[in-house]
Protein backbone atom coordinates (compact mmCIF):
# COMPACT_ATOMS: atom_id res chain seq x y z
CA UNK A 1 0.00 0.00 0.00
CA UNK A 2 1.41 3.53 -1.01
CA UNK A 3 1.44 6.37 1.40
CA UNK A 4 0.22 9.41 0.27
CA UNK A 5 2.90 11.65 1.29
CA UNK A 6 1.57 14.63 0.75
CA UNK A 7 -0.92 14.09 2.95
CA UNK A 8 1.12 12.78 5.63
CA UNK A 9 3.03 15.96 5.67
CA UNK A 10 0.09 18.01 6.08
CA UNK A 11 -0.73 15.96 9.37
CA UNK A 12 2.58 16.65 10.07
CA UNK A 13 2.15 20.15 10.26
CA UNK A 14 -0.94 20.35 11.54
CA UNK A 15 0.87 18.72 14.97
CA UNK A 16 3.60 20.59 15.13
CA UNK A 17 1.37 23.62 14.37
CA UNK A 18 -1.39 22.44 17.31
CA UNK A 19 2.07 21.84 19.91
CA UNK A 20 3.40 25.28 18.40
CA UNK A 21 -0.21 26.68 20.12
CA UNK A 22 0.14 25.21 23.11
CA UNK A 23 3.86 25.66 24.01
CA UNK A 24 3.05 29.48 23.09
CA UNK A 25 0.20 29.19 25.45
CA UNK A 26 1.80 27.61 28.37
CA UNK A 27 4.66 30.32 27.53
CA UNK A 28 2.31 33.24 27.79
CA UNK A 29 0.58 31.85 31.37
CA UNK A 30 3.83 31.70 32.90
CA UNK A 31 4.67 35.50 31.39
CA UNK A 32 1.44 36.25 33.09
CA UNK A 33 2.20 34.56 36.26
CA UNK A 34 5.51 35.86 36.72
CA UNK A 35 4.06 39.29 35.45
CA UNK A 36 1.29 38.98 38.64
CA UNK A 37 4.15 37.88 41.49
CA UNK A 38 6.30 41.03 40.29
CA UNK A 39 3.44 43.23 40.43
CA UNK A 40 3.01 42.05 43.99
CA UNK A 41 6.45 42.16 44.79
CA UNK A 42 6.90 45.71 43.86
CA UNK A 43 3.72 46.49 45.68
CA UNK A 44 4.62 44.78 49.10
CA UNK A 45 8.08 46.18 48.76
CA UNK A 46 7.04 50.10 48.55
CA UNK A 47 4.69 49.21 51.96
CA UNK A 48 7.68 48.13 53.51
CA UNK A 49 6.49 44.40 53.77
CA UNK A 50 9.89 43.06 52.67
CA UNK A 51 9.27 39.63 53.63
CA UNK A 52 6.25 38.99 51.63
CA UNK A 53 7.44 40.99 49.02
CA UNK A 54 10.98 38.80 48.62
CA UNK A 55 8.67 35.76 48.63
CA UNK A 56 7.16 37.02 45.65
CA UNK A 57 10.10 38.48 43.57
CA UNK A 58 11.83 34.75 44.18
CA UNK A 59 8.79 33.54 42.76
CA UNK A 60 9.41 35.69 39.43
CA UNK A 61 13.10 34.32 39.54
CA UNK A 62 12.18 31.15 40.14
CA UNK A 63 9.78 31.03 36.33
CA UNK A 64 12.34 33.42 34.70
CA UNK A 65 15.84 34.15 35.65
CA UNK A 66 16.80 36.87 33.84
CA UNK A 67 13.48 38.48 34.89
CA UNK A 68 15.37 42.73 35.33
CA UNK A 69 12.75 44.27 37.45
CA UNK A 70 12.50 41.15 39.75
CA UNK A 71 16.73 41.54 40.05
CA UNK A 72 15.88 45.32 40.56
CA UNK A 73 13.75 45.34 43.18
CA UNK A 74 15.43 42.28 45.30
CA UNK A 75 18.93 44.48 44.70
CA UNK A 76 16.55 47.43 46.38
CA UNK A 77 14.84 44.91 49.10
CA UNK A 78 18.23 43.52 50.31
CA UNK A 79 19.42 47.05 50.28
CA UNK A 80 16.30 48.12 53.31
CA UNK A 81 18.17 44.88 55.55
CA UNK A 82 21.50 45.71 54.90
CA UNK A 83 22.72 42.62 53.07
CA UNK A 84 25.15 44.80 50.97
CA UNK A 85 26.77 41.81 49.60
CA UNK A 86 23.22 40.25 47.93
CA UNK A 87 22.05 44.26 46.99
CA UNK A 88 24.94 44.04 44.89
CA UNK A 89 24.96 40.70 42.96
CA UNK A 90 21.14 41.54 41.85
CA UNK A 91 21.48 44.91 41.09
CA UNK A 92 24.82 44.13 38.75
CA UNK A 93 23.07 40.95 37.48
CA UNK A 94 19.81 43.21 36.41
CA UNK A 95 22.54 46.13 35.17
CA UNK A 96 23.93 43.50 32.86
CA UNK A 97 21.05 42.06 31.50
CA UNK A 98 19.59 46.30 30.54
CA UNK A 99 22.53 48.14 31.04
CA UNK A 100 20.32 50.91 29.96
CA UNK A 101 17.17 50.72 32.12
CA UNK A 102 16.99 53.94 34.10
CA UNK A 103 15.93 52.58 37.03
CA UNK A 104 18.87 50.41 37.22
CA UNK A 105 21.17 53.02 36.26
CA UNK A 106 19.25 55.49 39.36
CA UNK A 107 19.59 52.64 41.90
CA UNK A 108 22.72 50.83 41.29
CA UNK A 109 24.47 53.97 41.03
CA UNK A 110 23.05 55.57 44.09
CA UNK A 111 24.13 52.08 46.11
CA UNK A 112 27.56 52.60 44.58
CA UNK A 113 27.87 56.06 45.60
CA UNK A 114 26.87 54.52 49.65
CA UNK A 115 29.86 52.36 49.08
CA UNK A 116 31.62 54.89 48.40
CA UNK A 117 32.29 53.84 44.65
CA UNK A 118 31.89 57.39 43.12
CA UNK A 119 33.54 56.97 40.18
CA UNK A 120 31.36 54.23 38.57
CA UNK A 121 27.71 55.32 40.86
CA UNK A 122 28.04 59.12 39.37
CA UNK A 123 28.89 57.68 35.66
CA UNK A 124 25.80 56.13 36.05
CA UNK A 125 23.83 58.69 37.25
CA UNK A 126 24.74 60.93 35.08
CA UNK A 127 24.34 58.61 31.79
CA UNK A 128 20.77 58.40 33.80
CA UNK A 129 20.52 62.11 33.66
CA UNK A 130 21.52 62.35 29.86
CA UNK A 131 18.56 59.80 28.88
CA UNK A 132 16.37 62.36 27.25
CA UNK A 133 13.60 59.72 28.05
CA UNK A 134 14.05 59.93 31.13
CA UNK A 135 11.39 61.47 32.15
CA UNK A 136 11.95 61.51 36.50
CA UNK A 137 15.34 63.11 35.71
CA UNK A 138 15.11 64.55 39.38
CA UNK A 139 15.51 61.49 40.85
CA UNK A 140 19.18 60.93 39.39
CA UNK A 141 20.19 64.63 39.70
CA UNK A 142 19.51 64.29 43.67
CA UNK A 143 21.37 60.90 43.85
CA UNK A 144 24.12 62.62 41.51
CA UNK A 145 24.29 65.59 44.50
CA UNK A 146 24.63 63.41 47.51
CA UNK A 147 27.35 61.34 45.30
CA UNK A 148 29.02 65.23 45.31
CA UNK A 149 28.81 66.07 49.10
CA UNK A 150 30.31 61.97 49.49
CA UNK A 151 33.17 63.36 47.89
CA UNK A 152 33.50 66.73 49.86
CA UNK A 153 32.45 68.64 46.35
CA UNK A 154 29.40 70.62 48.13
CA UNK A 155 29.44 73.02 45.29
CA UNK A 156 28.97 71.13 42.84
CA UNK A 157 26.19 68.96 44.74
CA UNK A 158 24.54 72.20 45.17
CA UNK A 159 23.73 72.33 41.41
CA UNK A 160 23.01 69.03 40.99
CA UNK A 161 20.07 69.64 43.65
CA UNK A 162 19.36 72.86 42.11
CA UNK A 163 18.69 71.29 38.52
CA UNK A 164 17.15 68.82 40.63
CA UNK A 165 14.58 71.68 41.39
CA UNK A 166 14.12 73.33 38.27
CA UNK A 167 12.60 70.26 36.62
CA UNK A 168 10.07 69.36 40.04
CA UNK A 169 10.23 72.28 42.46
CA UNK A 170 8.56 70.03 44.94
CA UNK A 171 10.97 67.02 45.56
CA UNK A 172 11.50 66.93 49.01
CA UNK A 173 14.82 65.08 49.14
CA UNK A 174 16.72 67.56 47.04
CA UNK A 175 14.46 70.35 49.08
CA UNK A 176 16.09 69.17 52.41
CA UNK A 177 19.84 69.20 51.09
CA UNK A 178 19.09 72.30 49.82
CA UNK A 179 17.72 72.93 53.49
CA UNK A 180 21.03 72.13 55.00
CA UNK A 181 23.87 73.66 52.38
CA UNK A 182 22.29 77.27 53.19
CA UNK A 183 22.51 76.71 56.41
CA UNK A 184 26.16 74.93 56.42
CA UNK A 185 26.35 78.58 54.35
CA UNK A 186 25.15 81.03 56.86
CA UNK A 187 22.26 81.41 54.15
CA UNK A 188 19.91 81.64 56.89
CA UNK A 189 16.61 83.06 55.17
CA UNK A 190 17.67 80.97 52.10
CA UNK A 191 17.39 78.10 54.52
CA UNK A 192 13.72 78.87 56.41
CA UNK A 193 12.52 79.64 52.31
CA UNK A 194 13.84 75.68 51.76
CA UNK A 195 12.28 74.39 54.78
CA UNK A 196 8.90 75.94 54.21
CA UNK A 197 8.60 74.38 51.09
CA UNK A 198 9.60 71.45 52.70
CA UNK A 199 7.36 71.47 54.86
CA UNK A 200 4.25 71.61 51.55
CA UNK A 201 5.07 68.65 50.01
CA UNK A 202 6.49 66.53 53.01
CA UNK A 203 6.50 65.48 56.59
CA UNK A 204 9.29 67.22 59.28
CA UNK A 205 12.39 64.91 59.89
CA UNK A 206 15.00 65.19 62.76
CA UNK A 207 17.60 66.27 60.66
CA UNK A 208 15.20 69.28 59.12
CA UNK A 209 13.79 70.29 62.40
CA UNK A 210 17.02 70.58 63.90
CA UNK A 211 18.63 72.51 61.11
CA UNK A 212 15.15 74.37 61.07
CA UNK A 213 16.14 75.34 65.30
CA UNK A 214 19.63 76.22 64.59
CA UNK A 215 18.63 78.38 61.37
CA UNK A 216 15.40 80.57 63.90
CA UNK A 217 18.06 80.82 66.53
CA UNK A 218 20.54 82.63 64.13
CA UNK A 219 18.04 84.73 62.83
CA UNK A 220 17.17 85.81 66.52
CA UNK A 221 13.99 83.84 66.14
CA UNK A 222 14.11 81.80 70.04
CA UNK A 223 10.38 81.66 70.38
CA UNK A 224 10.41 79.76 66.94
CA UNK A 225 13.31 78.09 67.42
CA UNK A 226 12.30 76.50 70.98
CA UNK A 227 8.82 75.25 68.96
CA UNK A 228 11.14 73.77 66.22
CA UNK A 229 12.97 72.20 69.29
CA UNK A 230 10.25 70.64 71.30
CA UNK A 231 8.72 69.34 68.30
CA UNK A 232 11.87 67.91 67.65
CA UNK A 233 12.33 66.09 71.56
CA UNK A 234 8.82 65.09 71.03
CA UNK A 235 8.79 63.39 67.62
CA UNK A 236 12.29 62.00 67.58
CA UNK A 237 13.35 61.67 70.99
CA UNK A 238 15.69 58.73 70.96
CA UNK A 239 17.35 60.77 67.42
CA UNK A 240 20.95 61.97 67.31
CA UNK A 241 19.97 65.64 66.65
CA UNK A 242 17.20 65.05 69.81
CA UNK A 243 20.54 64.31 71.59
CA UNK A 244 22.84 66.97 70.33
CA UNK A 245 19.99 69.80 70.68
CA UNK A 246 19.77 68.99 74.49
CA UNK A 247 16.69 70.89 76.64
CA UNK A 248 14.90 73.87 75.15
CA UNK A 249 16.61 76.91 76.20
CA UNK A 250 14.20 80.02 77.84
């Protein structure tokens, strides 16, 4: 008996074609999967449950390993419990696999700058910075200006946080360093104009309450320097500047 071959080759295809479907298929439920433990991830992570949150960024890892935003955010998670050593394997295995994801670039250089890497953190930043899709550019500029005071280079951190401003006029972090370089300055009134816009967009700290004392008391200001003060003792009591500003003077 003769087989037709034509027709065997067209049942052929039709198999390979129907297995085609379904390895696609079972290729895009994982995608989706891993897509829905990442989401969660990133979500626990920015409430600050870090333990449910690495549960579910292992999860991506564990369906795809070279998963960037999973490597991302575990290099940022380890970061919040201080195990430098794992921060650092995810966030270069995630800079490796996109060397030009911005978020990568903004993170991994800022953790290089804490390790006092500054060489390689600001080249980062600042290829970051020079993305003209970027389109948070604030957030590398401030990183960029605390990489600058690191290095003693206050000047130069200063206009990092002041280009910082002129694209959002309302980030707090660059807002606070601002805060502090005036008054480091004896820029006293330059200093209360930081903190009060500050104090518009984002809750009082230790550190800006205490350089928010020291700045009313040079202006003459005690009345509004002692309020700065006991709000100070009374928010942050067990805080280093609750223990170097000491009892409210009369």
């Amino acid at each position: 008996m003769l087989l037709d071959l034509s027709k065997v080759f067209k049942v052929f295809a039709v198999v390979l074609c129907v297995l085609g479907l379904a390895a696609c298929a079972s290729a895009e439920k994982k995608k989706a999967e891993a897509d829905v433990y990442l989401q969660l991830g990133v979500r626990y992570l920015s409430m600050n449950k870090l333990e449910v949150a690495k549960e579910n960024l292992e999860h991506v890892l564990a369906m795809d390993s070279n998963n960037v935003q999973a490597h991302n955010a575990l290099g940022f998670l380890y970061e919040k419990i201080e195990r430098y050593p794992e921060a650092r394997e995810h966030y270069q295995t995630a800079f490796k696999l996109s060397p030009d994801d911005l978020s990568i670039q903004n993170n991994f250089g800022r953790f290089l700058c804490e390790r006092r890497e500054y060489d390689q953190g600001v080249a980062l930043l600042n290829k970051a910075i020079a993305n003209l899709l970027n389109d948070r550019p604030w957030l590398a500029l401030t990183n960029a200006g605390l990489c600058q005071l690191g290095m003693g280079q206050q000047q130069k951190a200063k206009a990092y946080f002041k280009q910082a401003l002129q694209v959002n006029g309302n980030y707090a972090p660059a807002l606070l360093e601002m805060q502090k370089i005036s008054y480091q300055n004896r820029e006293y009134w330059l200093a209360k104009s930081y903190l009060q816009r500050y104090v518009s967009v984002g809750p009082q700290t230790a550190e800006s309450l205490w350089v928010a004392a020291q700045t009313e008391r040079a202006l003459g200001n005690n009345g509004l320097a002692n309020e700065y003060q006991t709000e100070l003792l009374e928010k942050f009591p067990l805080s280093n500047q609750a223990r170097q500003a000491g009892p409210v003077q009369q």
